[in-house]
Protein backbone atom coordinates (compact mmCIF):
# COMPACT_ATOMS: atom_id res chain seq x y z
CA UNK A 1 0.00 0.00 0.00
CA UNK A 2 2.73 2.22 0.60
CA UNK A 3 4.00 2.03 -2.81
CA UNK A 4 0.80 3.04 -3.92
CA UNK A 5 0.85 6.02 -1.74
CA UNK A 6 3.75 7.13 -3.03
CA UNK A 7 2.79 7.12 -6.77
CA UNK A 8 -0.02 9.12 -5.73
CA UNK A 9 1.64 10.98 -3.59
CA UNK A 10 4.26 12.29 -6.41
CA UNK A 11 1.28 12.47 -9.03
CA UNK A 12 -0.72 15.44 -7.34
CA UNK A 13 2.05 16.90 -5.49
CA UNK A 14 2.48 17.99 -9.85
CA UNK A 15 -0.26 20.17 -9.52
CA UNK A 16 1.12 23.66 -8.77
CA UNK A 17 -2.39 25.12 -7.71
CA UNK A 18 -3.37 24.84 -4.19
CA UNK A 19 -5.75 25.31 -2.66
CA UNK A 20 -7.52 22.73 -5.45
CA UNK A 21 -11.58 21.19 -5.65
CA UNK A 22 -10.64 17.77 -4.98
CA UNK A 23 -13.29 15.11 -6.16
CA UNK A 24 -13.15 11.82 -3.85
CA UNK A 25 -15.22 8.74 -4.70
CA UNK A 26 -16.22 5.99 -2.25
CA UNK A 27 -18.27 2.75 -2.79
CA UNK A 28 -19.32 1.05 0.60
CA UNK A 29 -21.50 -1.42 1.39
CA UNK A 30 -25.26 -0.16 2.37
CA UNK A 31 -24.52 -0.06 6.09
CA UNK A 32 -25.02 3.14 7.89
CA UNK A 33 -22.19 2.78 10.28
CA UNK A 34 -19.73 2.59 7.19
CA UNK A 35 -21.75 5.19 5.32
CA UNK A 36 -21.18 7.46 9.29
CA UNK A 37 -17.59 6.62 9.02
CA UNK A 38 -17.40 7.94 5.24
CA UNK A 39 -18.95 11.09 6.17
CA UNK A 40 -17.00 11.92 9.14
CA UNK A 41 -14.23 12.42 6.59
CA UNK A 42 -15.31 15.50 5.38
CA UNK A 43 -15.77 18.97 6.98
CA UNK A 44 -19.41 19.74 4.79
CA UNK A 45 -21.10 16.38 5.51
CA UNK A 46 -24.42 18.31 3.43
CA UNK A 47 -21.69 18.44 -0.57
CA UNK A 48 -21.78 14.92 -0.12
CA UNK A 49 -23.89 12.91 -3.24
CA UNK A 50 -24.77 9.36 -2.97
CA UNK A 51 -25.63 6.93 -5.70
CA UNK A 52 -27.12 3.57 -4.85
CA UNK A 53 -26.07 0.29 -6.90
CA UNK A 54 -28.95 -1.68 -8.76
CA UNK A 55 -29.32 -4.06 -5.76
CA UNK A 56 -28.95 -1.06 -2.84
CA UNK A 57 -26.40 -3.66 -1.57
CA UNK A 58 -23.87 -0.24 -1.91
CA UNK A 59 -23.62 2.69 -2.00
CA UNK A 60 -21.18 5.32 -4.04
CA UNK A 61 -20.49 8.82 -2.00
CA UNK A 62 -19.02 11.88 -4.20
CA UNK A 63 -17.76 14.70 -2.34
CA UNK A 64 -15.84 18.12 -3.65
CA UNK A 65 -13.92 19.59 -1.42
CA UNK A 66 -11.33 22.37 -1.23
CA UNK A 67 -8.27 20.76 -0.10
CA UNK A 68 -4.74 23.00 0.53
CA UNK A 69 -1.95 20.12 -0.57
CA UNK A 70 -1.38 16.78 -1.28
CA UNK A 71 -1.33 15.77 2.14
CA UNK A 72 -4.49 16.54 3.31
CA UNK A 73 -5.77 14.55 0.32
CA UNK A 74 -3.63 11.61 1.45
CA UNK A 75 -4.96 11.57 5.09
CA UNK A 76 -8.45 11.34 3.92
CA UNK A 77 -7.71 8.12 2.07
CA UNK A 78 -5.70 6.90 4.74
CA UNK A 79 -8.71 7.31 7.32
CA UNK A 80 -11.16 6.00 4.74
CA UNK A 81 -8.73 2.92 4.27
CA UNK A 82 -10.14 1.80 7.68
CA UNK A 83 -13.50 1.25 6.34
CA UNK A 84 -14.03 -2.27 6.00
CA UNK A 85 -14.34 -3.16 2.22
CA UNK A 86 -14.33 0.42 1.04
CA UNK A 87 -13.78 1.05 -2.44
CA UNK A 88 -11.96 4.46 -3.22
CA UNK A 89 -12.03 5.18 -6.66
């Protein structure tokens, strides 16, 4: 996983304009504990969209959010990698 942070890492830190709007997209399974742990990720809880899957066995969560550098971008994911079979796309 590490590795993978690190790609990512080096890919936005190529953006030279921060503050940026930073779209993150989650799948998680319909289960409002997971979809509570999704949203406490974000400071505007009310920007978040949700989508639900044919079956409303999950659920996909869009949120846009002004985020001032890479790292702050990178803890989100981290925290949301504790979310039992989260998807971030």
């Amino acid at each position: 996983m590490q590795g993978n942070i690190d790609k990512f890492r080096e890919l936005i830190s190529k953006n030279e304009h921060w503050p940026m709007l930073y779209y993150f997209k989650f799948i998680v399974q319909n289960n409002q504990e997971k979809l509570n742990q999704v949203r406490e990720l974000f400071l505007d809880p009310s920007a978040i969209t949700y989508k639900t899957s044919r079956d409303i066995r999950f659920i996909g969560m869009s949120c846009k959010q002004w985020m001032p550098d890479p790292e702050s971008i990178i803890a989100i994911y981290e925290k949301a990698s504790v979310v039992d079979g989260l998807i971030a796309l």
